[in-house]
PDB file of N, CA and C in Angstrom:
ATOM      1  N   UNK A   1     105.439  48.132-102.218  1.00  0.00           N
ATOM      2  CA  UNK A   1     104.252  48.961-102.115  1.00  0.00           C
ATOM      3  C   UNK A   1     103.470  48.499-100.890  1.00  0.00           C
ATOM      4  N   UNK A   2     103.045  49.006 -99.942  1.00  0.00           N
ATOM      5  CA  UNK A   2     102.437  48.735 -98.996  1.00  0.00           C
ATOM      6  C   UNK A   2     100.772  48.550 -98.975  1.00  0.00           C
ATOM      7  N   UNK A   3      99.811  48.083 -98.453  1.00  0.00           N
ATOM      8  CA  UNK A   3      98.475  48.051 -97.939  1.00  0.00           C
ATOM      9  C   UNK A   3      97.954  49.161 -98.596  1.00  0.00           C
ATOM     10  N   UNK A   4      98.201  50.238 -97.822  1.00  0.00           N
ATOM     11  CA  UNK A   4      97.530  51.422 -98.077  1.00  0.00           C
ATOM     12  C   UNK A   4      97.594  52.023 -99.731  1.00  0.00           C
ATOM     13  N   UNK A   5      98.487  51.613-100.065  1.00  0.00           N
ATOM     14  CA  UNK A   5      98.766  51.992-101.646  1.00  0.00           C
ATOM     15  C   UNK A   5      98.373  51.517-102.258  1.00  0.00           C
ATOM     16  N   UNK A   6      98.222  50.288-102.529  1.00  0.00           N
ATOM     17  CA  UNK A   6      97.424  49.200-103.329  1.00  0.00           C
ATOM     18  C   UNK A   6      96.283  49.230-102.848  1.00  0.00           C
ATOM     19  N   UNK A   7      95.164  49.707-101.742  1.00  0.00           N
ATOM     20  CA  UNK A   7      94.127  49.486-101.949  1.00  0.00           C
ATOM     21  C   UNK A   7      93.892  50.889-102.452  1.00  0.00           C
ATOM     22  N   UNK A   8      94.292  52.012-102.295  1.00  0.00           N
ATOM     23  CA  UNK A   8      93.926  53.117-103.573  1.00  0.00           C
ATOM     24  C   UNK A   8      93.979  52.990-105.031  1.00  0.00           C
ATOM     25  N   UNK A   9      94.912  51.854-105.616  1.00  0.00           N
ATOM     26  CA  UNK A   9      94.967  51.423-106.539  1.00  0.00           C
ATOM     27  C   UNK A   9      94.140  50.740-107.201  1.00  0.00           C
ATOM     28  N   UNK A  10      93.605  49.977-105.959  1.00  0.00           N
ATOM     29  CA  UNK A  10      92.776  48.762-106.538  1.00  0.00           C
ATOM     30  C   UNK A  10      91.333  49.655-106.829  1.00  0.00           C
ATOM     31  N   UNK A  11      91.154  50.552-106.168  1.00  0.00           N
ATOM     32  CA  UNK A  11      89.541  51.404-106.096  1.00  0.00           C
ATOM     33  C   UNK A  11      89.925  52.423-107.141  1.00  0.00           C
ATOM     34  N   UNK A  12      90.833  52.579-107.668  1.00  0.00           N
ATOM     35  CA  UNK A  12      90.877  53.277-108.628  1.00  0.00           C
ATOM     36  C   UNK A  12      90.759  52.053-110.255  1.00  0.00           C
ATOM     37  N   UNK A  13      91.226  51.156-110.130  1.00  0.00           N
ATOM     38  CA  UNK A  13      90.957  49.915-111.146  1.00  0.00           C
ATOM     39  C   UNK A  13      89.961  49.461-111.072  1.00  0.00           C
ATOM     40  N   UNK A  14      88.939  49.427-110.134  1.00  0.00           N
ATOM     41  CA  UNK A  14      87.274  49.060-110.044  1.00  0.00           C
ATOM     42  C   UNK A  14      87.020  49.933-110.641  1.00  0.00           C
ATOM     43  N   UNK A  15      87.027  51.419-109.986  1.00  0.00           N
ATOM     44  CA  UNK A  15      86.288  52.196-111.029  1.00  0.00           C
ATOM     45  C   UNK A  15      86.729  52.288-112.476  1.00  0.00           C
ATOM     46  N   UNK A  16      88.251  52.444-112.924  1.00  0.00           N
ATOM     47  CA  UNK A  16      88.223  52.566-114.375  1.00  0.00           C
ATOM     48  C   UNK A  16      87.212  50.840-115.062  1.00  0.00           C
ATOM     49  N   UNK A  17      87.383  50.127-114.273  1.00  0.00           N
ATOM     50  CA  UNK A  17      86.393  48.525-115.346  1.00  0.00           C
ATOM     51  C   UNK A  17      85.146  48.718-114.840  1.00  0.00           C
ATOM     52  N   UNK A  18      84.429  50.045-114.080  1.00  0.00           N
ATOM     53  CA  UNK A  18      82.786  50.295-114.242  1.00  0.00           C
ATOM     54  C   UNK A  18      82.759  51.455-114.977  1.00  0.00           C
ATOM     55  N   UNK A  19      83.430  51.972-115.588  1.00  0.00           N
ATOM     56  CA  UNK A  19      83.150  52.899-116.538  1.00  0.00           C
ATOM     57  C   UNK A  19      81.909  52.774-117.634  1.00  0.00           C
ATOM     58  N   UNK A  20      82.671  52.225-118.316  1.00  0.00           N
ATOM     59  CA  UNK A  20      81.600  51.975-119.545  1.00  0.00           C
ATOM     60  C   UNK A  20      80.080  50.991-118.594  1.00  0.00           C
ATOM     61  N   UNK A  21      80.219  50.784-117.707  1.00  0.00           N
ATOM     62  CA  UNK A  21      78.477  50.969-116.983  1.00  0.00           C
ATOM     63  C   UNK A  21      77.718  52.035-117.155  1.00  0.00           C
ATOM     64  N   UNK A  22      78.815  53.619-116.876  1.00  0.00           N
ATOM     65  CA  UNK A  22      78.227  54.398-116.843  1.00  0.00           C
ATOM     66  C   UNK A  22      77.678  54.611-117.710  1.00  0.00           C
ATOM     67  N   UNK A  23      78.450  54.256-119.107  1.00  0.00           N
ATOM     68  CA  UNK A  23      77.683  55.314-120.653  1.00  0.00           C
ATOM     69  C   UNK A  23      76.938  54.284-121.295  1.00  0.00           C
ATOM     70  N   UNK A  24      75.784  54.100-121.672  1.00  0.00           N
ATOM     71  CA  UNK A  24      75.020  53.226-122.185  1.00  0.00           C
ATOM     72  C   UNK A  24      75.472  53.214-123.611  1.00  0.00           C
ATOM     73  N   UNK A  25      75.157  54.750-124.198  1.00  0.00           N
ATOM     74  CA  UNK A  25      75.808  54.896-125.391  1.00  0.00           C
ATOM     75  C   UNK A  25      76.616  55.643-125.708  1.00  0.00           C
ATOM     76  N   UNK A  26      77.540  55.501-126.552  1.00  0.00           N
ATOM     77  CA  UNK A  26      78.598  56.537-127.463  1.00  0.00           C
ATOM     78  C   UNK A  26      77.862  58.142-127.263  1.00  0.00           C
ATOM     79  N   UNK A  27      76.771  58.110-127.291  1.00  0.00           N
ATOM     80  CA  UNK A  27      76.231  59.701-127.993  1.00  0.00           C
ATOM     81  C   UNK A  27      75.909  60.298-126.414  1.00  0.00           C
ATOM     82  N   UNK A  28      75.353  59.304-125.628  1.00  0.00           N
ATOM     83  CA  UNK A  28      75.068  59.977-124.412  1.00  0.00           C
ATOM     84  C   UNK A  28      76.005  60.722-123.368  1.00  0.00           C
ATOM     85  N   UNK A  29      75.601  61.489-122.794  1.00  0.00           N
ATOM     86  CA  UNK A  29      76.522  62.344-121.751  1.00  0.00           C
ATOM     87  C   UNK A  29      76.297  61.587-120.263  1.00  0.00           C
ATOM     88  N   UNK A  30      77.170  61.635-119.550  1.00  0.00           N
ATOM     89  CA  UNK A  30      77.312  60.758-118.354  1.00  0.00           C
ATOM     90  C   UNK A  30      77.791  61.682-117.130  1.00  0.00           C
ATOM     91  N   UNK A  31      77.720  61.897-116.440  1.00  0.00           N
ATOM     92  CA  UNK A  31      77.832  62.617-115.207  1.00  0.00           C
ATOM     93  C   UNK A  31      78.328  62.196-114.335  1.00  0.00           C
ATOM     94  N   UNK A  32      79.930  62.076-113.666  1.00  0.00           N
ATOM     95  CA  UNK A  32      80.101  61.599-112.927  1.00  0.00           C
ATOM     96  C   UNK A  32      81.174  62.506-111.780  1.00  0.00           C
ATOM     97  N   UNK A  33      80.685  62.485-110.089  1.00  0.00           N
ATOM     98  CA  UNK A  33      81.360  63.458-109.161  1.00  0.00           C
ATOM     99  C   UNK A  33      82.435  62.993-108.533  1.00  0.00           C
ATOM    100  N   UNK A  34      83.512  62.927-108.864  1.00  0.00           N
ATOM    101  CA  UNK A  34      84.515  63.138-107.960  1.00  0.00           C
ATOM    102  C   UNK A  34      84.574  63.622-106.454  1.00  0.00           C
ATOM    103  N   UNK A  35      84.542  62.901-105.118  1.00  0.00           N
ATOM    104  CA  UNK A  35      84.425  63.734-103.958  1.00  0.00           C
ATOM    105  C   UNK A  35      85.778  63.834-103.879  1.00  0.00           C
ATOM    106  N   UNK A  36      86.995  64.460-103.006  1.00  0.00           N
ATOM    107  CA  UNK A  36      88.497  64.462-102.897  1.00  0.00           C
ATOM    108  C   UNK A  36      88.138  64.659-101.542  1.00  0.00           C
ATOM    109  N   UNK A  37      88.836  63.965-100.536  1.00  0.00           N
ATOM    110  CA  UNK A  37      88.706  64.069 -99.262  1.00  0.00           C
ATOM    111  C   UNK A  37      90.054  65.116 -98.915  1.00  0.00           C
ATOM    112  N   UNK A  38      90.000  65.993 -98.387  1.00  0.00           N
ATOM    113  CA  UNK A  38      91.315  66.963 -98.076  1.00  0.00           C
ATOM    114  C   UNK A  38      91.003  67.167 -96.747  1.00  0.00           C
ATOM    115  N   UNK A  39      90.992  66.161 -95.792  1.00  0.00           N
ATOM    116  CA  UNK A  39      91.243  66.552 -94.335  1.00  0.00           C
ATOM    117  C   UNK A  39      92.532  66.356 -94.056  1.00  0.00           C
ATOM    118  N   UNK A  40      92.820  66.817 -92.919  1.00  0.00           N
ATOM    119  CA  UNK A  40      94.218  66.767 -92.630  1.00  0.00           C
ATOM    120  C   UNK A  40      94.550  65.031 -92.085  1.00  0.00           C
ATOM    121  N   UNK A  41      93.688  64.674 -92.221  1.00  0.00           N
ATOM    122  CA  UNK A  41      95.155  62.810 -92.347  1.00  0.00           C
ATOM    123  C   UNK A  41      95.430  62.586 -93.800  1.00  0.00           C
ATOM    124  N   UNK A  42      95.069  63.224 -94.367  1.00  0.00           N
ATOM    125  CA  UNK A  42      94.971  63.407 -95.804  1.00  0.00           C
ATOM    126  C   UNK A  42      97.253  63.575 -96.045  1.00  0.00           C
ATOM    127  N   UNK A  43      97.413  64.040 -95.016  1.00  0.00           N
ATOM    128  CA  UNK A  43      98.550  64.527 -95.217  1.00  0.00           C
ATOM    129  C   UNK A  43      99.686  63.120 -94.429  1.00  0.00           C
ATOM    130  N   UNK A  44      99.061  62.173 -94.036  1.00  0.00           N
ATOM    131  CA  UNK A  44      99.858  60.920 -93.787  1.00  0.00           C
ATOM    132  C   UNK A  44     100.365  60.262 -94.848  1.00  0.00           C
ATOM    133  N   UNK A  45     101.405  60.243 -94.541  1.00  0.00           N
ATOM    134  CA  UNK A  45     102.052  59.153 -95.629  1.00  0.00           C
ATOM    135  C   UNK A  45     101.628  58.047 -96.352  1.00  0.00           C
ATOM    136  N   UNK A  46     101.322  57.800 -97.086  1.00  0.00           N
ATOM    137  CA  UNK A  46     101.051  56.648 -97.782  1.00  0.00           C
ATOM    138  C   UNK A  46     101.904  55.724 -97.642  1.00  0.00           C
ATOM    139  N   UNK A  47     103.519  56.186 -98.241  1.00  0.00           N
ATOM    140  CA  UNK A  47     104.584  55.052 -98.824  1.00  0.00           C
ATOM    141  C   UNK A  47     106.187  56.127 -97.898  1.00  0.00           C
ATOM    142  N   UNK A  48     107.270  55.775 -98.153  1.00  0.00           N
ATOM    143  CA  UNK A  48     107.922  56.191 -97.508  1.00  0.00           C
ATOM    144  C   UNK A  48     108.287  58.037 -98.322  1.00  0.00           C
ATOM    145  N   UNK A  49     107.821  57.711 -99.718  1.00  0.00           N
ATOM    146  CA  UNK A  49     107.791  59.105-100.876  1.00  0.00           C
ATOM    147  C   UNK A  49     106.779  59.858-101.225  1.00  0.00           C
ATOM    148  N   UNK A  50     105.198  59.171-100.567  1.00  0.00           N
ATOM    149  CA  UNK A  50     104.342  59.666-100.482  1.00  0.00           C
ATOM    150  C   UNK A  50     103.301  60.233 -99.955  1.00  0.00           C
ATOM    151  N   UNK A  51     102.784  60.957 -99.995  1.00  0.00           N
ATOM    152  CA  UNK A  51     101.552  61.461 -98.965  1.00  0.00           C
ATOM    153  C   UNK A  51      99.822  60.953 -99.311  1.00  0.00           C
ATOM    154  N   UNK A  52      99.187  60.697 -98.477  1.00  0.00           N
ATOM    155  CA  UNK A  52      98.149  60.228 -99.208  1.00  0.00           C
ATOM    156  C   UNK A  52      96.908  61.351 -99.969  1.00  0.00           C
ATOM    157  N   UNK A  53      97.271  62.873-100.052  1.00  0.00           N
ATOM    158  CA  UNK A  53      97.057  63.449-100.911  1.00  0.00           C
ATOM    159  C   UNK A  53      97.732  63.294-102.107  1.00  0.00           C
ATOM    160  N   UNK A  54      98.988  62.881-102.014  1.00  0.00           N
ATOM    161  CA  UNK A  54      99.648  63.054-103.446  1.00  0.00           C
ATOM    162  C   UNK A  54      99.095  61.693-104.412  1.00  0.00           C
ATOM    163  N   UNK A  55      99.084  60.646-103.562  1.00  0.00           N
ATOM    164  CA  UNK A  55      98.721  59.573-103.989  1.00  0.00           C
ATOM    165  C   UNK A  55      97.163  59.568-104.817  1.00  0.00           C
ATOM    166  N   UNK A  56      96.302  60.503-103.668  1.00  0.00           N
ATOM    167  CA  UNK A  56      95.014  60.375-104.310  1.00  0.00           C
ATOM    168  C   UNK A  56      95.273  61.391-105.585  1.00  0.00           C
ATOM    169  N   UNK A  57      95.648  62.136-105.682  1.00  0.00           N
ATOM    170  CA  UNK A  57      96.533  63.570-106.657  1.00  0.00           C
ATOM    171  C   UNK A  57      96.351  62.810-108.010  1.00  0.00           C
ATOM    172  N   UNK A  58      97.411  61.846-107.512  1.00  0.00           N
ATOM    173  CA  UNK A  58      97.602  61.050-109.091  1.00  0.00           C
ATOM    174  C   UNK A  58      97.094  59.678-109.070  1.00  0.00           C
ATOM    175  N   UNK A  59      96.158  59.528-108.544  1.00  0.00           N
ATOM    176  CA  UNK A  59      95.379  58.627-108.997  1.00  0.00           C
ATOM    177  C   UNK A  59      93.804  59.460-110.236  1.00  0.00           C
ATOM    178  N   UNK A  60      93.804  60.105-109.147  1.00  0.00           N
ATOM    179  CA  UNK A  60      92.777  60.947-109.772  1.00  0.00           C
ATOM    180  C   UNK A  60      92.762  61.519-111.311  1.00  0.00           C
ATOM    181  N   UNK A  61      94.627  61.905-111.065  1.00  0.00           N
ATOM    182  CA  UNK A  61      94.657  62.290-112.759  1.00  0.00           C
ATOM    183  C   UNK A  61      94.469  61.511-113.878  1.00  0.00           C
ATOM    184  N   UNK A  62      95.058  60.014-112.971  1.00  0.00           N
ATOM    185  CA  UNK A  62      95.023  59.080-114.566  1.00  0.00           C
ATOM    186  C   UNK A  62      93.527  58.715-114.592  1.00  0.00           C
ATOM    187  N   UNK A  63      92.752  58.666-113.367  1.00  0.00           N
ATOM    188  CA  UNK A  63      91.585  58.201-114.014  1.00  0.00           C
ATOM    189  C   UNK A  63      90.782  59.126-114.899  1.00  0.00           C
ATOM    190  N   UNK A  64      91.119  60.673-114.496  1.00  0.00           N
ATOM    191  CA  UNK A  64      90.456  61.411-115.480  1.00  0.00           C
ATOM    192  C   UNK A  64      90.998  61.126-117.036  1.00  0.00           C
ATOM    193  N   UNK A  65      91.928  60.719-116.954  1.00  0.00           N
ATOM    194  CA  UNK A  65      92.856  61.177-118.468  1.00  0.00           C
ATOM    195  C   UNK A  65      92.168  59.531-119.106  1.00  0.00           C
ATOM    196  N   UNK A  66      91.865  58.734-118.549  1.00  0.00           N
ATOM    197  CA  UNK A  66      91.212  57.374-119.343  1.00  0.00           C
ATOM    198  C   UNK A  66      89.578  57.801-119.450  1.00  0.00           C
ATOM    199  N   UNK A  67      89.223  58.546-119.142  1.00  0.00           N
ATOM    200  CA  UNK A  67      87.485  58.648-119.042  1.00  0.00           C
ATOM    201  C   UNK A  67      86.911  58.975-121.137  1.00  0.00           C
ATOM    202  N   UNK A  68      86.260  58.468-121.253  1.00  0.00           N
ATOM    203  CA  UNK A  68      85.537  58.771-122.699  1.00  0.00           C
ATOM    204  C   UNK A  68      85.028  60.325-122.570  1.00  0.00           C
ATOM    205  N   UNK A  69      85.376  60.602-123.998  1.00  0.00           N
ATOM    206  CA  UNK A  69      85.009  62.391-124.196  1.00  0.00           C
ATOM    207  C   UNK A  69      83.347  62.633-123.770  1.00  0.00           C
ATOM    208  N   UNK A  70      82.540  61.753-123.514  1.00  0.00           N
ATOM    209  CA  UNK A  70      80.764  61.953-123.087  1.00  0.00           C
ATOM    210  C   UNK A  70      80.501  62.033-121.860  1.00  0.00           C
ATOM    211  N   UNK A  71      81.829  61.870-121.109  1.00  0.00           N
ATOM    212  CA  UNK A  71      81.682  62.191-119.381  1.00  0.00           C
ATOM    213  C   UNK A  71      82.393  63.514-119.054  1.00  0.00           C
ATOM    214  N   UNK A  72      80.744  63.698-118.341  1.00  0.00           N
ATOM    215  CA  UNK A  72      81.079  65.251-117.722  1.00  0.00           C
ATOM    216  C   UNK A  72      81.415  65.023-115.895  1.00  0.00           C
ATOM    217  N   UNK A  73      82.396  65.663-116.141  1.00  0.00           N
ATOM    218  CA  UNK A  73      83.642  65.161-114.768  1.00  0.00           C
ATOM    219  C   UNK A  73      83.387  66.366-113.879  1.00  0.00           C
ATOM    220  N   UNK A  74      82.895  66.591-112.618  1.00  0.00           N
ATOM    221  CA  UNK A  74      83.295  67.424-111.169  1.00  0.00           C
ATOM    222  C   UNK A  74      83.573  66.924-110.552  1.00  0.00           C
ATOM    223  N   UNK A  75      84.056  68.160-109.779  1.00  0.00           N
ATOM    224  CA  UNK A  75      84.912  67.637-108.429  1.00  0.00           C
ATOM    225  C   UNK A  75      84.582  68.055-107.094  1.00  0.00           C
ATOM    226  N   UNK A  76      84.254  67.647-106.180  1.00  0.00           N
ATOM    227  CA  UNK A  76      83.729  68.611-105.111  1.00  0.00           C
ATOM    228  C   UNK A  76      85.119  68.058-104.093  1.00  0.00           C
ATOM    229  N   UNK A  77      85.299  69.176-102.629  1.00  0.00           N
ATOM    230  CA  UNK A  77      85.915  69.125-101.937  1.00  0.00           C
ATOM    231  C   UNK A  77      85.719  68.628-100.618  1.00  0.00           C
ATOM    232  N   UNK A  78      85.748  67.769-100.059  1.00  0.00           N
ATOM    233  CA  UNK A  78      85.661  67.183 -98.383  1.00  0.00           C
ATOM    234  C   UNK A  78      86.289  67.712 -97.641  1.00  0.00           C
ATOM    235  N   UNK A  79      85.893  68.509 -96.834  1.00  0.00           N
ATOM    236  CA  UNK A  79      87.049  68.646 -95.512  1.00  0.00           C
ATOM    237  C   UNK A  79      86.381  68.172 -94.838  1.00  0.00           C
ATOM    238  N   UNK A  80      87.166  67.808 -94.219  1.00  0.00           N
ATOM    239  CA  UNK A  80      87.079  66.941 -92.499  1.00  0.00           C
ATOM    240  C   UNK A  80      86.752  67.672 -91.400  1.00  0.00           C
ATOM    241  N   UNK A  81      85.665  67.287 -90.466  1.00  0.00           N
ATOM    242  CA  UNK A  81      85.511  67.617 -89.697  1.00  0.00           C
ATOM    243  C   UNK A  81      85.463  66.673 -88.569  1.00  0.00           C
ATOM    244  N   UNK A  82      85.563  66.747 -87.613  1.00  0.00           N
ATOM    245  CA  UNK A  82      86.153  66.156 -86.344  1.00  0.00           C
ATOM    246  C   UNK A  82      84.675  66.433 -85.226  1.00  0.00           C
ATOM    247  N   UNK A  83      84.419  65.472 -84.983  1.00  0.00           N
ATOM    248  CA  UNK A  83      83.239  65.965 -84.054  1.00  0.00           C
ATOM    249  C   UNK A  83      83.932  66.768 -81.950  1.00  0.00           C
TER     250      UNK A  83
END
């Protein structure tokens, strides 16, 4: 696994162990935004099988699929702009 892969990994494992920061309690609702960066380096390889959209793809999914039922999840879109 290379650099680039493992540190998407690792920022995806920070955030799943600040989770429960977010929810104080069981009953409360929590709000949290997803930005997805989709510029076009977005489309560089990560690994020799991956792209670093696909990578963020499924990172993204598992962290949604671990989140507690009291978080309300969006997603907004980044494109890139280039000055």
């Amino acid at each position: 696994m290379n650099e680039k892969c493992k540190h998407i990994l690792l920022t995806a494992a920070i955030f799943l162990l600040s989770v429960p920061a977010f929810s104080l309690a069981e009953e409360e609702e929590t709000n949290i935004l997803f930005i997805f960066d989709s510029s076009a380096s977005m489309t560089n390889p990560v690994s020799d099988v991956e792209s670093k959209m696909e990578a963020a793809k499924n990172v993204l999914s598992e962290v949604v699929g671990y989140l507690p039922e009291n978080i309300n999840v969006g997603l907004a879109k980044k494109i890139g702009v280039r000055p």
